[in-house]
PDB file of N, CA and C in Angstrom:
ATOM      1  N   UNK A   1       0.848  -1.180   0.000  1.00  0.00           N
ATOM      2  CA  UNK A   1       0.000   0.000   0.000  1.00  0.00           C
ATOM      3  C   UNK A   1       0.893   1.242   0.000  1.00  0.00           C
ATOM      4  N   UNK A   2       0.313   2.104  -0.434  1.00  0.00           N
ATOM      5  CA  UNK A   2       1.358   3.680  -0.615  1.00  0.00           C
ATOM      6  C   UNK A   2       1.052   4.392   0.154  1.00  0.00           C
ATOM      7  N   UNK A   3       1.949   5.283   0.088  1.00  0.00           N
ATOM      8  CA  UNK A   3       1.681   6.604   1.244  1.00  0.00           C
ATOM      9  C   UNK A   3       0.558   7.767   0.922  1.00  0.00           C
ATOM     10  N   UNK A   4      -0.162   7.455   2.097  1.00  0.00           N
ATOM     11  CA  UNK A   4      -1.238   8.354   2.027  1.00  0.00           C
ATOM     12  C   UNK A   4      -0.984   9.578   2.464  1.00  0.00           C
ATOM     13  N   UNK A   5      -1.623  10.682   1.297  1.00  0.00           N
ATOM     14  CA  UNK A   5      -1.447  12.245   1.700  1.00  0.00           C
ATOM     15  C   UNK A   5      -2.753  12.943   0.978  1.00  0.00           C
ATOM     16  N   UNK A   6      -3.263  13.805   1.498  1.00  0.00           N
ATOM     17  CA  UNK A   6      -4.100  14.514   1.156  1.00  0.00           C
ATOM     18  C   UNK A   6      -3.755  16.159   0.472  1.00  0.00           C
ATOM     19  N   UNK A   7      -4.276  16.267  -0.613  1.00  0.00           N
ATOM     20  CA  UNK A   7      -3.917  17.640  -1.547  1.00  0.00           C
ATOM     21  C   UNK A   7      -4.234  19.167  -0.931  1.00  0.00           C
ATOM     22  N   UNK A   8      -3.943  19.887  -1.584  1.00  0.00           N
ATOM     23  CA  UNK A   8      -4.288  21.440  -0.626  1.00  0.00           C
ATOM     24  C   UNK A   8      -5.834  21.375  -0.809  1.00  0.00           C
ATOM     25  N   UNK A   9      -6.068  21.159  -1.827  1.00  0.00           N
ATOM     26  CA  UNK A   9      -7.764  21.297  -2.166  1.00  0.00           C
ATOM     27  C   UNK A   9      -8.628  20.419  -1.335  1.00  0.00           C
ATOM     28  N   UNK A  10      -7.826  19.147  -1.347  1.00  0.00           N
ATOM     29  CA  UNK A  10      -8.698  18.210  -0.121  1.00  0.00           C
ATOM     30  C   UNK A  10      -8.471  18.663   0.868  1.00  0.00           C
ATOM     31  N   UNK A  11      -7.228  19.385   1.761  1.00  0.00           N
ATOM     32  CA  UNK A  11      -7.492  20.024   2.975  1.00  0.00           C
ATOM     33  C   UNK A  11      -8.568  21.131   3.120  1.00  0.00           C
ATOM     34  N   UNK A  12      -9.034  21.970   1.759  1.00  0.00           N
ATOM     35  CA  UNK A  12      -9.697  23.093   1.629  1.00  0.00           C
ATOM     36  C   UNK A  12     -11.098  22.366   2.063  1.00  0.00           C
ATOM     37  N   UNK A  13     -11.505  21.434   1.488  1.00  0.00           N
ATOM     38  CA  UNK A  13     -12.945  20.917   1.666  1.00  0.00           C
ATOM     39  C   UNK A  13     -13.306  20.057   3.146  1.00  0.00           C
ATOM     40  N   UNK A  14     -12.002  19.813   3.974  1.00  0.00           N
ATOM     41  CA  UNK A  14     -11.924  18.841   4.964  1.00  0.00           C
ATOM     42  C   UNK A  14     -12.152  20.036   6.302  1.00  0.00           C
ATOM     43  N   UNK A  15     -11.692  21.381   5.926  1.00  0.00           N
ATOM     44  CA  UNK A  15     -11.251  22.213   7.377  1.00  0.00           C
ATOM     45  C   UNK A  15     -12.341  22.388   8.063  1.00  0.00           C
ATOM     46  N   UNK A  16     -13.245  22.223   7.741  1.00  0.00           N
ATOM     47  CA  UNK A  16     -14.572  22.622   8.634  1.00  0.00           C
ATOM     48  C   UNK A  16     -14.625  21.447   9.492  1.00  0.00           C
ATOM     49  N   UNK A  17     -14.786  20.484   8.742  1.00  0.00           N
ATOM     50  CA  UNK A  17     -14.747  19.050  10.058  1.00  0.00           C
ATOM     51  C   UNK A  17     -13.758  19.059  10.528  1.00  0.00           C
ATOM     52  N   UNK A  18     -12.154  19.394  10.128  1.00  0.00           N
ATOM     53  CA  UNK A  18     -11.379  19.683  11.089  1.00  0.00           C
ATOM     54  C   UNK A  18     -11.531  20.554  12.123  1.00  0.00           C
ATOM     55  N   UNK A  19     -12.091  21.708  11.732  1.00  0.00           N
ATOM     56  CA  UNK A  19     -11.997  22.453  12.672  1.00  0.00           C
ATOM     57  C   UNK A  19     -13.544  21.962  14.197  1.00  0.00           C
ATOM     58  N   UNK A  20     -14.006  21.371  13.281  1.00  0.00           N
ATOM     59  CA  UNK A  20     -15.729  20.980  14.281  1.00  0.00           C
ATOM     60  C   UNK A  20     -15.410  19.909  14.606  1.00  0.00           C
ATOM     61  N   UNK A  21     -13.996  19.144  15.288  1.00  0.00           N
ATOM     62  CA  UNK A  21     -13.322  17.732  15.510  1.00  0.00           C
ATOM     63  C   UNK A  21     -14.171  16.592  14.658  1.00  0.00           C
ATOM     64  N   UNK A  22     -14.875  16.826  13.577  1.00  0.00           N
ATOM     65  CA  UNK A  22     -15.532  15.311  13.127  1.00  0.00           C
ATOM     66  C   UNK A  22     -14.852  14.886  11.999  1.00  0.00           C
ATOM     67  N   UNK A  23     -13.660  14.819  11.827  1.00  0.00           N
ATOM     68  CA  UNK A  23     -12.836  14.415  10.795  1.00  0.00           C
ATOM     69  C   UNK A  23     -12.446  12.532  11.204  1.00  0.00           C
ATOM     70  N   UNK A  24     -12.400  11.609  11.186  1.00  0.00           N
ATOM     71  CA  UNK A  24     -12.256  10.571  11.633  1.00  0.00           C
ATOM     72  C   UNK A  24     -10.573  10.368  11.550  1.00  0.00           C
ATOM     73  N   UNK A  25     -10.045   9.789  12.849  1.00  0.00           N
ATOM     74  CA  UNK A  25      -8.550   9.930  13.477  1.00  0.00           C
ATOM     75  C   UNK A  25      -7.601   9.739  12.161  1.00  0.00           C
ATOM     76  N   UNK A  26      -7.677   8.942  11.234  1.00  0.00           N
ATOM     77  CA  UNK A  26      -6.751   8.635  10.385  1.00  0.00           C
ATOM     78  C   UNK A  26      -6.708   9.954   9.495  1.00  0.00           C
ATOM     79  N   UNK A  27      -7.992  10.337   8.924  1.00  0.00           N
ATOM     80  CA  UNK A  27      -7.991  11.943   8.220  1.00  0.00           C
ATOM     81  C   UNK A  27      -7.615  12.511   8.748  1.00  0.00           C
ATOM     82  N   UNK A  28      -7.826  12.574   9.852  1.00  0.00           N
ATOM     83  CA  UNK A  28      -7.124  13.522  11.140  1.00  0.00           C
ATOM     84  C   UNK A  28      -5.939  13.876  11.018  1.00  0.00           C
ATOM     85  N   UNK A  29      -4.778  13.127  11.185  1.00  0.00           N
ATOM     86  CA  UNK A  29      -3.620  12.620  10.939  1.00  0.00           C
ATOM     87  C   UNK A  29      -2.915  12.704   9.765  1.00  0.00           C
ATOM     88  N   UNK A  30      -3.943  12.790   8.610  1.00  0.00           N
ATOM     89  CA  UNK A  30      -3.231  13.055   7.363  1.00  0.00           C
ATOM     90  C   UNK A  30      -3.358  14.303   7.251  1.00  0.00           C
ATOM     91  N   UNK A  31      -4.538  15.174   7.670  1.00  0.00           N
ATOM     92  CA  UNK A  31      -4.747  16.679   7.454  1.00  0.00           C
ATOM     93  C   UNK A  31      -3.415  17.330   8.468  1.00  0.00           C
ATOM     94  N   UNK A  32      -3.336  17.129   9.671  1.00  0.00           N
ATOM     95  CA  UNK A  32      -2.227  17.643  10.417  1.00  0.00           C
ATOM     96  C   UNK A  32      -0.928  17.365   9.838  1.00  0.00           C
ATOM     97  N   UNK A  33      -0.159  16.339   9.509  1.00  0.00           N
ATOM     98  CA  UNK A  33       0.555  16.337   8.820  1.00  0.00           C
ATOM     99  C   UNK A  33       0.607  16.942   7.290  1.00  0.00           C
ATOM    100  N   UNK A  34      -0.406  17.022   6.172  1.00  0.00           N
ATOM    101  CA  UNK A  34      -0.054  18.180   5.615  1.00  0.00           C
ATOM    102  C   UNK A  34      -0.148  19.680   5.987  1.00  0.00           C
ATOM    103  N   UNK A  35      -0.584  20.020   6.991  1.00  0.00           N
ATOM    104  CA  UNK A  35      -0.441  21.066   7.357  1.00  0.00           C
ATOM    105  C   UNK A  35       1.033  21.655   8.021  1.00  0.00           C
ATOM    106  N   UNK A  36       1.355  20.713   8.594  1.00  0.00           N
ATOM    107  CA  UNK A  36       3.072  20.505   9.640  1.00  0.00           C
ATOM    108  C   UNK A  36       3.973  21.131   7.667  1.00  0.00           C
ATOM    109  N   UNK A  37       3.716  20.561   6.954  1.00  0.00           N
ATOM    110  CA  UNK A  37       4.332  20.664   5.588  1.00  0.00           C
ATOM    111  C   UNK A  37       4.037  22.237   4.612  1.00  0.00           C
ATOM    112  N   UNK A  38       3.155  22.179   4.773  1.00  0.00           N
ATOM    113  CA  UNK A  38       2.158  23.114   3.806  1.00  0.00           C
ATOM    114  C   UNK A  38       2.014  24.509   4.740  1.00  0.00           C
ATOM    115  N   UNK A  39       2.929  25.474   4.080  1.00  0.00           N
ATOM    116  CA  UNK A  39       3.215  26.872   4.651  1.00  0.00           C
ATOM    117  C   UNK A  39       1.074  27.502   4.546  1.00  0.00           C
ATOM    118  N   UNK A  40       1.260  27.067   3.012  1.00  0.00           N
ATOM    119  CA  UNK A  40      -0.303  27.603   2.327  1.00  0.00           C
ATOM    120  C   UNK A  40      -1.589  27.346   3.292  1.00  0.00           C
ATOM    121  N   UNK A  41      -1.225  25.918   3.515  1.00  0.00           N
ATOM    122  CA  UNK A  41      -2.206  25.328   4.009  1.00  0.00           C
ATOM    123  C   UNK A  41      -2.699  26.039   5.867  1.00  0.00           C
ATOM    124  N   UNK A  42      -1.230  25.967   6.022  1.00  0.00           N
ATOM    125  CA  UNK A  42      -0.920  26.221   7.284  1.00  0.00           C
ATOM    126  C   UNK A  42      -1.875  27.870   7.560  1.00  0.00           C
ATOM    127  N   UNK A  43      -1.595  28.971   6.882  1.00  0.00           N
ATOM    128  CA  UNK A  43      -2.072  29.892   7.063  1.00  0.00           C
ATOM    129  C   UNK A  43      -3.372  30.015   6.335  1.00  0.00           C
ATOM    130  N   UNK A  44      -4.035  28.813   5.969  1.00  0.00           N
ATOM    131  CA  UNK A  44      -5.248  29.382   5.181  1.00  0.00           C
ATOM    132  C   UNK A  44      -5.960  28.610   6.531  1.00  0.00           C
ATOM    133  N   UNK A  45      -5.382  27.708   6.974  1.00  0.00           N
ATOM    134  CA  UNK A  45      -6.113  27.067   8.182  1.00  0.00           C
ATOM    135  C   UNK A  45      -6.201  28.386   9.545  1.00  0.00           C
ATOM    136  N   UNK A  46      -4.932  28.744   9.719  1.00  0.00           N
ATOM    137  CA  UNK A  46      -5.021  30.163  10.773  1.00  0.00           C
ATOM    138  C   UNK A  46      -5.636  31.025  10.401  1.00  0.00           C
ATOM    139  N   UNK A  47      -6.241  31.066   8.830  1.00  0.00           N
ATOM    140  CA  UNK A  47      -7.480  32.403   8.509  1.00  0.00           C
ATOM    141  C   UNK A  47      -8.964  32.023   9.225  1.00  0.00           C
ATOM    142  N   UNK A  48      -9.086  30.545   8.946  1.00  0.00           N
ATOM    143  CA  UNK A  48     -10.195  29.620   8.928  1.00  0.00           C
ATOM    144  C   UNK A  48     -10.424  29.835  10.316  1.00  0.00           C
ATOM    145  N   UNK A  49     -10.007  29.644  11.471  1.00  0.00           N
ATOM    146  CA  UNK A  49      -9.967  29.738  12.578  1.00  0.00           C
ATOM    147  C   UNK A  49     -10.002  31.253  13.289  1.00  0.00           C
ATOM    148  N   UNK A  50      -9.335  32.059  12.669  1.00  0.00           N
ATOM    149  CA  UNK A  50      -9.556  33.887  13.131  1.00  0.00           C
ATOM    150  C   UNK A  50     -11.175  33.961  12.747  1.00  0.00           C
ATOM    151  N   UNK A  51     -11.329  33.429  11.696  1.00  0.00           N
ATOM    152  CA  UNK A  51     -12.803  33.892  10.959  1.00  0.00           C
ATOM    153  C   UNK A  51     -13.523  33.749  12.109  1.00  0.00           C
ATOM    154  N   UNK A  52     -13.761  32.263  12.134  1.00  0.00           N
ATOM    155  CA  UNK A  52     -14.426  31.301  13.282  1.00  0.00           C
ATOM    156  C   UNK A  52     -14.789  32.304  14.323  1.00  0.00           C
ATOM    157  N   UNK A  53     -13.404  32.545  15.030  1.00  0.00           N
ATOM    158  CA  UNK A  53     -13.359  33.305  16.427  1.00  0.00           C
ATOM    159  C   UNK A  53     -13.775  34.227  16.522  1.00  0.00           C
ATOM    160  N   UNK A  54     -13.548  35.468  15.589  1.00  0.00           N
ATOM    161  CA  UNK A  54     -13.866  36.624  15.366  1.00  0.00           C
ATOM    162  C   UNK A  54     -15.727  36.595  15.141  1.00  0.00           C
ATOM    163  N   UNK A  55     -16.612  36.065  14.134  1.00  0.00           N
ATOM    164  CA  UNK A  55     -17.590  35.631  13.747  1.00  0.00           C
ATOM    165  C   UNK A  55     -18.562  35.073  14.791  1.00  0.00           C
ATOM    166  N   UNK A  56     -18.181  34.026  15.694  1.00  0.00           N
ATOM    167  CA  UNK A  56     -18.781  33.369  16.893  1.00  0.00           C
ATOM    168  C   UNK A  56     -19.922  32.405  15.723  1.00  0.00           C
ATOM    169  N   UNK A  57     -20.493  31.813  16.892  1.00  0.00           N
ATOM    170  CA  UNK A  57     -21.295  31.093  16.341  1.00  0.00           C
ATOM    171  C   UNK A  57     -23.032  31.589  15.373  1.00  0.00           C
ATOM    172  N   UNK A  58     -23.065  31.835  14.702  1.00  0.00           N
ATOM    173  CA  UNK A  58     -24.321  32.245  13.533  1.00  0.00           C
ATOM    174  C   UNK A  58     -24.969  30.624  13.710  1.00  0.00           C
ATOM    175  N   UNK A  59     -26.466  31.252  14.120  1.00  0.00           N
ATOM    176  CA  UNK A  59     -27.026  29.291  13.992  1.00  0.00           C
ATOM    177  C   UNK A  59     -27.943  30.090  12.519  1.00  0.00           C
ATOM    178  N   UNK A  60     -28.765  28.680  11.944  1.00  0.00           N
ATOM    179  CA  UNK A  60     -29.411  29.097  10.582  1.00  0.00           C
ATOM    180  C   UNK A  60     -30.790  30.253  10.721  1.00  0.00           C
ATOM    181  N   UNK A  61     -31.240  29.644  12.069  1.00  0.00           N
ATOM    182  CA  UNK A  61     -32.351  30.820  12.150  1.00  0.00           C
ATOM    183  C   UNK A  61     -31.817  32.171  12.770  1.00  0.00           C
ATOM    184  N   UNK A  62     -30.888  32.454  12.698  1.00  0.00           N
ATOM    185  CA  UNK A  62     -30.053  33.969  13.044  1.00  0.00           C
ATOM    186  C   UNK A  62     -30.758  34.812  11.235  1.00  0.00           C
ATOM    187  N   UNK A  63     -30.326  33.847  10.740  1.00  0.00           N
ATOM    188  CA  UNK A  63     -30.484  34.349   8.774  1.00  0.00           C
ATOM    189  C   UNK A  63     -31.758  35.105   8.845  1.00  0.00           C
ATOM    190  N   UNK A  64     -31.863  35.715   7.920  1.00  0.00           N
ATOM    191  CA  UNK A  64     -33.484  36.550   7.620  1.00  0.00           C
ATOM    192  C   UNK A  64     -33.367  35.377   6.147  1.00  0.00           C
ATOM    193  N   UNK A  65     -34.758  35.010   5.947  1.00  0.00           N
ATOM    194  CA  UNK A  65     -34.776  34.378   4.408  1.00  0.00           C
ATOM    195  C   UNK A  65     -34.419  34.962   3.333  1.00  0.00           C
ATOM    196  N   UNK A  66     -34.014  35.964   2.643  1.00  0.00           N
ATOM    197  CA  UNK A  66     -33.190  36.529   1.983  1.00  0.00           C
ATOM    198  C   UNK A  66     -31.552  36.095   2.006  1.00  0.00           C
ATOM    199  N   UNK A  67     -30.928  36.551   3.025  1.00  0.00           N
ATOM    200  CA  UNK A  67     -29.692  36.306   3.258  1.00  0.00           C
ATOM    201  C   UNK A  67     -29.487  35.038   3.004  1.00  0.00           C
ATOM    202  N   UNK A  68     -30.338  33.293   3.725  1.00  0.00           N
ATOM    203  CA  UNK A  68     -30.330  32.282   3.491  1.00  0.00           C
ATOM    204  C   UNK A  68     -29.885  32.123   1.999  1.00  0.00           C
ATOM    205  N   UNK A  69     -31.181  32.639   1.138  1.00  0.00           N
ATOM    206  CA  UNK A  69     -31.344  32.617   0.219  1.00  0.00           C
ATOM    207  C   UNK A  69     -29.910  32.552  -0.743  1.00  0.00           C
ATOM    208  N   UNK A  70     -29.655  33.605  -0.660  1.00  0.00           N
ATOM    209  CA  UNK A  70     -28.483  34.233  -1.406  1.00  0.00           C
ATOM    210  C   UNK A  70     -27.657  33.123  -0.813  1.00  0.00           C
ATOM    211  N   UNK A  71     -26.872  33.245   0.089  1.00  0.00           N
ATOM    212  CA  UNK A  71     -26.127  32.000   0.875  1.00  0.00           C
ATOM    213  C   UNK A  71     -25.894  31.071  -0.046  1.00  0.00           C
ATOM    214  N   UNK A  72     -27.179  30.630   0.139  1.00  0.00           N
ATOM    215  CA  UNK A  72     -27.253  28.737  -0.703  1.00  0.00           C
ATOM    216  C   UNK A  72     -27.201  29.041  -2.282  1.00  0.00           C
ATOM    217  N   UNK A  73     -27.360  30.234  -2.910  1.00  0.00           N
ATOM    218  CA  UNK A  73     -27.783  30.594  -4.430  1.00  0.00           C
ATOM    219  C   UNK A  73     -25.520  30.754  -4.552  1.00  0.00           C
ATOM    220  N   UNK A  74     -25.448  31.245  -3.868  1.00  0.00           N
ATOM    221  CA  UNK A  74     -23.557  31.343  -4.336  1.00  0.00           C
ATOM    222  C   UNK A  74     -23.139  30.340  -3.793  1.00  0.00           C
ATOM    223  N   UNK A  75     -23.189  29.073  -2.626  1.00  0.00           N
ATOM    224  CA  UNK A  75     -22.914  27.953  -2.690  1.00  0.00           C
ATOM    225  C   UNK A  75     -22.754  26.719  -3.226  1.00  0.00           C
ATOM    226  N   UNK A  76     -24.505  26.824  -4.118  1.00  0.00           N
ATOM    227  CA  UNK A  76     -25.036  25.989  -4.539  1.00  0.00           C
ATOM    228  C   UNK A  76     -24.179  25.347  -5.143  1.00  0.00           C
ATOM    229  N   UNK A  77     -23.286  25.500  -5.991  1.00  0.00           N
ATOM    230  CA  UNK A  77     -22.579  24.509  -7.325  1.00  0.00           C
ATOM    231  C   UNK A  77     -21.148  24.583  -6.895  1.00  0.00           C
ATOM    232  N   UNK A  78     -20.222  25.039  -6.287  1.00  0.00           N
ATOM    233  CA  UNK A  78     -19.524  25.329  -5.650  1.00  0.00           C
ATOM    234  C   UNK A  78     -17.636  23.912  -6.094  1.00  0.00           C
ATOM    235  N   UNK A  79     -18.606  22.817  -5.358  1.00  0.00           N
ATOM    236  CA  UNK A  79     -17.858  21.715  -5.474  1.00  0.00           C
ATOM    237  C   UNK A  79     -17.604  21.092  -6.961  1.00  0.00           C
ATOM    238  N   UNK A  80     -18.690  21.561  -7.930  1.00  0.00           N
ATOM    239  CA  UNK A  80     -18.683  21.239  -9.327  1.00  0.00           C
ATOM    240  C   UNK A  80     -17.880  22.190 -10.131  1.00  0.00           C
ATOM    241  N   UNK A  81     -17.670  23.251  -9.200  1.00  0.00           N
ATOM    242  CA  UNK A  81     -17.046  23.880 -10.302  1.00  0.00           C
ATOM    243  C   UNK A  81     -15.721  23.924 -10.214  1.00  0.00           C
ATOM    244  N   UNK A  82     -14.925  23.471  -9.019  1.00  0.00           N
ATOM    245  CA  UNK A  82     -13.620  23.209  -8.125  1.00  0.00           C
ATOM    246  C   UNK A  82     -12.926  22.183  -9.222  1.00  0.00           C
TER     247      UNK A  82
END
């Protein structure tokens, strides 16, 4: 079997469960270690986390239906177009 590593882009789509601990231990492990590596990664993860902190927690009914709206309308396709 080969050595497993995960890409900047797969860390990009993984940081939220990293950051919300539900990443499962072995992902775990591969995301921290490219990060230990990855200058990029490293500081796009310390943006990810200022955001977080700075931001606090927004639950969905905080949204007015508009804002939702829009939200999910620039989300929507997101991963298809990556």
């Amino acid at each position: 079997m080969g050595v497993q590593e995960i890409t900047c882009k797969q860390l990009v789509e993984l940081v939220t469960d990293y950051l919300e601990d539900r990443l499962p231990v072995e992902q775990r492990l591969l995301f921290e270690e490219h990060v230990a590596f990855c200058s990029w990664c490293r500081t796009y993860l310390e943006q990810m986390r200022e955001t977080v902190r700075l931001t606090g927690t927004l639950r969905e009914e905080d949204l007015d239906p508009q804002a939702r709206k829009a939200l999910l309308d620039a989300f929507r396709d997101w991963k298809r177009d990556a």
